[in-house]
Protein backbone atom coordinates (compact mmCIF):
# COMPACT_ATOMS: atom_id res chain seq x y z
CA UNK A 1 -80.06 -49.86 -44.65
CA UNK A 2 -83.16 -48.61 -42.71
CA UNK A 3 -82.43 -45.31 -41.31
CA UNK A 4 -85.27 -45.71 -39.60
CA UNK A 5 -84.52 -48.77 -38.00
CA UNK A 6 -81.15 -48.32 -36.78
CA UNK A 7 -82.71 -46.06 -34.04
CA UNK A 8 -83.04 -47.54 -30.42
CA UNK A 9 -86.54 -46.64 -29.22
CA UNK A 10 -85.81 -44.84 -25.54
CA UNK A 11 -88.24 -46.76 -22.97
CA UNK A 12 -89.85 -43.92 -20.42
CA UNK A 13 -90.49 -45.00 -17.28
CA UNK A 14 -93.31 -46.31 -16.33
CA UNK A 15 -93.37 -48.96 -19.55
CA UNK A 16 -92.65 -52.42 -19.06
CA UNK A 17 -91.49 -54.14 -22.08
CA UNK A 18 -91.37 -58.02 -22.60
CA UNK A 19 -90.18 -59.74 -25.09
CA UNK A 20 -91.22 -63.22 -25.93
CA UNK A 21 -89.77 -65.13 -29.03
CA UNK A 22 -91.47 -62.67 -31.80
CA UNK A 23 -94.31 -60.60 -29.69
CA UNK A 24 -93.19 -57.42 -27.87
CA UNK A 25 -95.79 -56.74 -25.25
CA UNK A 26 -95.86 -53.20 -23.79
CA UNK A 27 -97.53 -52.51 -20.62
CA UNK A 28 -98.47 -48.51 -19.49
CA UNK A 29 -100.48 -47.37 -17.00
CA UNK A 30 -104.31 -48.21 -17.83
CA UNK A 31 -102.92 -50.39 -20.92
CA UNK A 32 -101.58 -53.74 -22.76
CA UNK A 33 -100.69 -53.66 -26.09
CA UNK A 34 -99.18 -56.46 -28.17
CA UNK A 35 -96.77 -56.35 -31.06
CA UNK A 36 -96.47 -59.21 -33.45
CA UNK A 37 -93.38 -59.48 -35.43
CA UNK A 38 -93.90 -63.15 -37.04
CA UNK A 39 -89.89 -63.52 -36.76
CA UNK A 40 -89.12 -61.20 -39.17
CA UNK A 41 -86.91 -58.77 -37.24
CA UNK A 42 -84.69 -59.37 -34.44
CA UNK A 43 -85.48 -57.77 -30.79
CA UNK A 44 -83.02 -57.04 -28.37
CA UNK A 45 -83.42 -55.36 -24.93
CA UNK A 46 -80.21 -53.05 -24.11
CA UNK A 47 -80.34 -50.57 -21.13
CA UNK A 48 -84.36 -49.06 -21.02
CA UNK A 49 -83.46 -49.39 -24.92
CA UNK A 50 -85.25 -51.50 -27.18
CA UNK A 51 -83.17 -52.27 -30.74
CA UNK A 52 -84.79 -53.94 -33.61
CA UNK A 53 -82.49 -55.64 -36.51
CA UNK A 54 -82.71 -57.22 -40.16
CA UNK A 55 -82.16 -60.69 -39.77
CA UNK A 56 -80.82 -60.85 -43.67
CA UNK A 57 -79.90 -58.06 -46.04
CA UNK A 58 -83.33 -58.66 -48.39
CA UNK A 59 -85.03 -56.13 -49.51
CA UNK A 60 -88.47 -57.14 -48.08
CA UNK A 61 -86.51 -57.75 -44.80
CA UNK A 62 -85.10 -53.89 -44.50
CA UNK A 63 -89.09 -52.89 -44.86
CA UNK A 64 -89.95 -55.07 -42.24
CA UNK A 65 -87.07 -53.58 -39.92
CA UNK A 66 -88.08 -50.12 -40.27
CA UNK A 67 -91.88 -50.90 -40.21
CA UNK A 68 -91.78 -52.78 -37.10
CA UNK A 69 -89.68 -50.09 -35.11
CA UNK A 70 -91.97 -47.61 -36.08
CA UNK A 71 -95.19 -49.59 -34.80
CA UNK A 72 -93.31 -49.69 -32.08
CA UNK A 73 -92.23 -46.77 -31.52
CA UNK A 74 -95.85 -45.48 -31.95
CA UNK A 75 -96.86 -47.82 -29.40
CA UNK A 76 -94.57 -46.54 -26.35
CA UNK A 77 -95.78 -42.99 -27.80
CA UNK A 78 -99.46 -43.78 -27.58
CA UNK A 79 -99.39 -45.15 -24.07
CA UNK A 80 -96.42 -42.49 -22.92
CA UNK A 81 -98.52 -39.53 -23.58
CA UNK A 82 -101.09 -40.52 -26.34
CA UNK A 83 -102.21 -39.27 -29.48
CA UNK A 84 -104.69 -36.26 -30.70
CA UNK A 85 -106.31 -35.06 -33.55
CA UNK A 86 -108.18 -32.11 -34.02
CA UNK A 87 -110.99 -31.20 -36.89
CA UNK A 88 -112.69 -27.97 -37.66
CA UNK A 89 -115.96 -27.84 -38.60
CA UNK A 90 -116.94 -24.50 -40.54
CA UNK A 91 -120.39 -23.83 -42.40
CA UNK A 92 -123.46 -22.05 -41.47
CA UNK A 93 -125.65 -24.49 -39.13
CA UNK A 94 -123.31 -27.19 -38.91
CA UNK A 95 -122.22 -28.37 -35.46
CA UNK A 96 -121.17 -31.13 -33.16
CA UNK A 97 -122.24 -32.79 -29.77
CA UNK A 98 -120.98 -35.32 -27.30
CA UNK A 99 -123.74 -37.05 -25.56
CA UNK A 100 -122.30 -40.28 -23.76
CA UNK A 101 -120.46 -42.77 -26.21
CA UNK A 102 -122.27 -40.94 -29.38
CA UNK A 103 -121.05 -38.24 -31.53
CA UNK A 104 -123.41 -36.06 -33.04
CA UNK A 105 -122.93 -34.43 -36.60
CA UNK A 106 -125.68 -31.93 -38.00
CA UNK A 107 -123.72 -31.20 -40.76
CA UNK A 108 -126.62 -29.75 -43.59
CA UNK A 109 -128.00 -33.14 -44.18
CA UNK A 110 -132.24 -34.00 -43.53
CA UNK A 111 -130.70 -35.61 -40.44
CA UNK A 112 -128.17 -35.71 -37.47
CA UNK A 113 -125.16 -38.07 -38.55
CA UNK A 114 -124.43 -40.30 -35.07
CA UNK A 115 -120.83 -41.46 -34.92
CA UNK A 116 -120.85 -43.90 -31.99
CA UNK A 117 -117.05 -43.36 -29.94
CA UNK A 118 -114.78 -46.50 -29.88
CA UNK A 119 -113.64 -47.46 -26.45
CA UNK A 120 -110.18 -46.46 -25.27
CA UNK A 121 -110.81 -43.15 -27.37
CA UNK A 122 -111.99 -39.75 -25.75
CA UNK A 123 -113.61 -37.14 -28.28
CA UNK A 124 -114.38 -33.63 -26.98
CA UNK A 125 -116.10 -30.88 -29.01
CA UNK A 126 -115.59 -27.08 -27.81
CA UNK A 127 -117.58 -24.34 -30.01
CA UNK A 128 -116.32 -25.68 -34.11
CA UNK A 129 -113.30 -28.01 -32.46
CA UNK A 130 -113.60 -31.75 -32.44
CA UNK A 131 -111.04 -33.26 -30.26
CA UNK A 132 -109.77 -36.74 -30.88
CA UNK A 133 -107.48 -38.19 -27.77
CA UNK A 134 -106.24 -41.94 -27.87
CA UNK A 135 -103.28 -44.30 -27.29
CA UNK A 136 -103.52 -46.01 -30.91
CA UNK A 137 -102.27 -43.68 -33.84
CA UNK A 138 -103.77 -45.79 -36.67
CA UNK A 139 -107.15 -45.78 -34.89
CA UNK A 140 -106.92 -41.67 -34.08
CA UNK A 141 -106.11 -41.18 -37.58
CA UNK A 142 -108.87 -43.55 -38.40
CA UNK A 143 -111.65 -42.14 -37.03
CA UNK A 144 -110.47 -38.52 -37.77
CA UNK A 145 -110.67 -39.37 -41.67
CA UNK A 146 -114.12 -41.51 -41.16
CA UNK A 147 -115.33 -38.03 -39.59
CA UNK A 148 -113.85 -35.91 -42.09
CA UNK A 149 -115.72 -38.58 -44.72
CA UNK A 150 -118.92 -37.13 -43.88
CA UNK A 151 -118.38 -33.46 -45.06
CA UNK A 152 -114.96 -32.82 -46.53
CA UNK A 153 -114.28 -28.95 -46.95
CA UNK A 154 -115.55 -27.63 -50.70
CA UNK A 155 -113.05 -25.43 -52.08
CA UNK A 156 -115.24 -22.44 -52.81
CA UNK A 157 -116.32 -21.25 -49.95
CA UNK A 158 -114.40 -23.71 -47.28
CA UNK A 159 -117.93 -25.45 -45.94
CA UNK A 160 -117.21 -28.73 -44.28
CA UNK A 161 -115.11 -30.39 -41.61
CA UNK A 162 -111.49 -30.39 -42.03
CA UNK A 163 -108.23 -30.85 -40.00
CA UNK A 164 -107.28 -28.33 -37.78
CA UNK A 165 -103.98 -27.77 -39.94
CA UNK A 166 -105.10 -28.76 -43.19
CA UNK A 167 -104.94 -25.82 -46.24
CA UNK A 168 -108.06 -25.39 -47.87
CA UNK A 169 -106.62 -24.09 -51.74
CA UNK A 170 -109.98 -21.69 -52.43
CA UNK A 171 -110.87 -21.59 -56.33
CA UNK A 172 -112.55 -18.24 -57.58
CA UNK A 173 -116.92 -18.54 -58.28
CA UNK A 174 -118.15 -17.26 -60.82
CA UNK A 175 -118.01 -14.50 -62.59
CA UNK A 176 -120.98 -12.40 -63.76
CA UNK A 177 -120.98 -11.05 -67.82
CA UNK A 178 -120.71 -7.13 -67.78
């Protein structure tokens, strides 16, 4: 049994939920997203609830019942109150700029990296802090590892860009012969 799955996703207002055959379509307040379930899970709408179900007791079924309720659970997140990520960029020279729908990198490369923004996705940079905001949580998470891609923090002396709560395990340089 999904553990996962069992739990009714709690509708906030301001969400409209339809449900037609095997698509789920959510609709929030500047957006329309679509779920897809190709029949594999049953949908029911109780009470500003929505409950998802294994139609059989398969294995591969029980995945799909817990993946699907989490996608869409993710989705009434994202367009509830949205999704952020936040990267730290620390190393002598290296900094970050917003200008219009590009993000700039200098990050000790010949030249500037340019990261152009995706729609329905806000990036902000204050001081070291980039800023990812956004109503998808695969595409956040997305483009917060495709920026982290371009200078991932070395373990010596913690150069790079990393995630604002990631650990950094330091190893020890080297030594000099005395």
């Amino acid at each position: 049994m999904s553990r996962v799955g069992k739990k009714p996703i709690n509708i906030p207002d301001g969400i409209e939920v339809k449900i037609d055959d095997s698509k789920i379509t959510f609709k929030g307040k500047k957006e329309i997203k679509e779920l897809e379930t190709h029949g594999r899970v049953g949908i029911k709408m109780q009470d500003k609830q929505l409950v998802f179900s294994s139609l059989d007791n398969m294995p591969q079924s029980r995945a799909f019942w817990g993946t699907y309720r989490a996608l869409a659970n993710n989705i009434v997140i994202g367009l509830d109150s949205g999704f952020t990520k936040v990267l730290e960029i620390n190393g002598v020279g290296y900094k970050a700029s917003v200008s219009g729908k590009i993000l700039e990198l200098a990050l000790g490369f010949s030249h500037p990296i340019k990261y152009p923004i995706p729609n329905n996705v806000e990036i902000s940079v204050e001081k070291n802090t980039i800023t990812i905001k956004g109503s998808d949580k695969q595409q956040i998470g997305q483009i917060a590892a495709e920026i982290r891609e371009f200078r991932p923090p070395e373990p010596y002396k913690g150069k790079g860009v990393k995630y604002s709560d990631e650990v950094i395990l330091r190893k020890a340089g080297k030594t000099s012969k005395k």
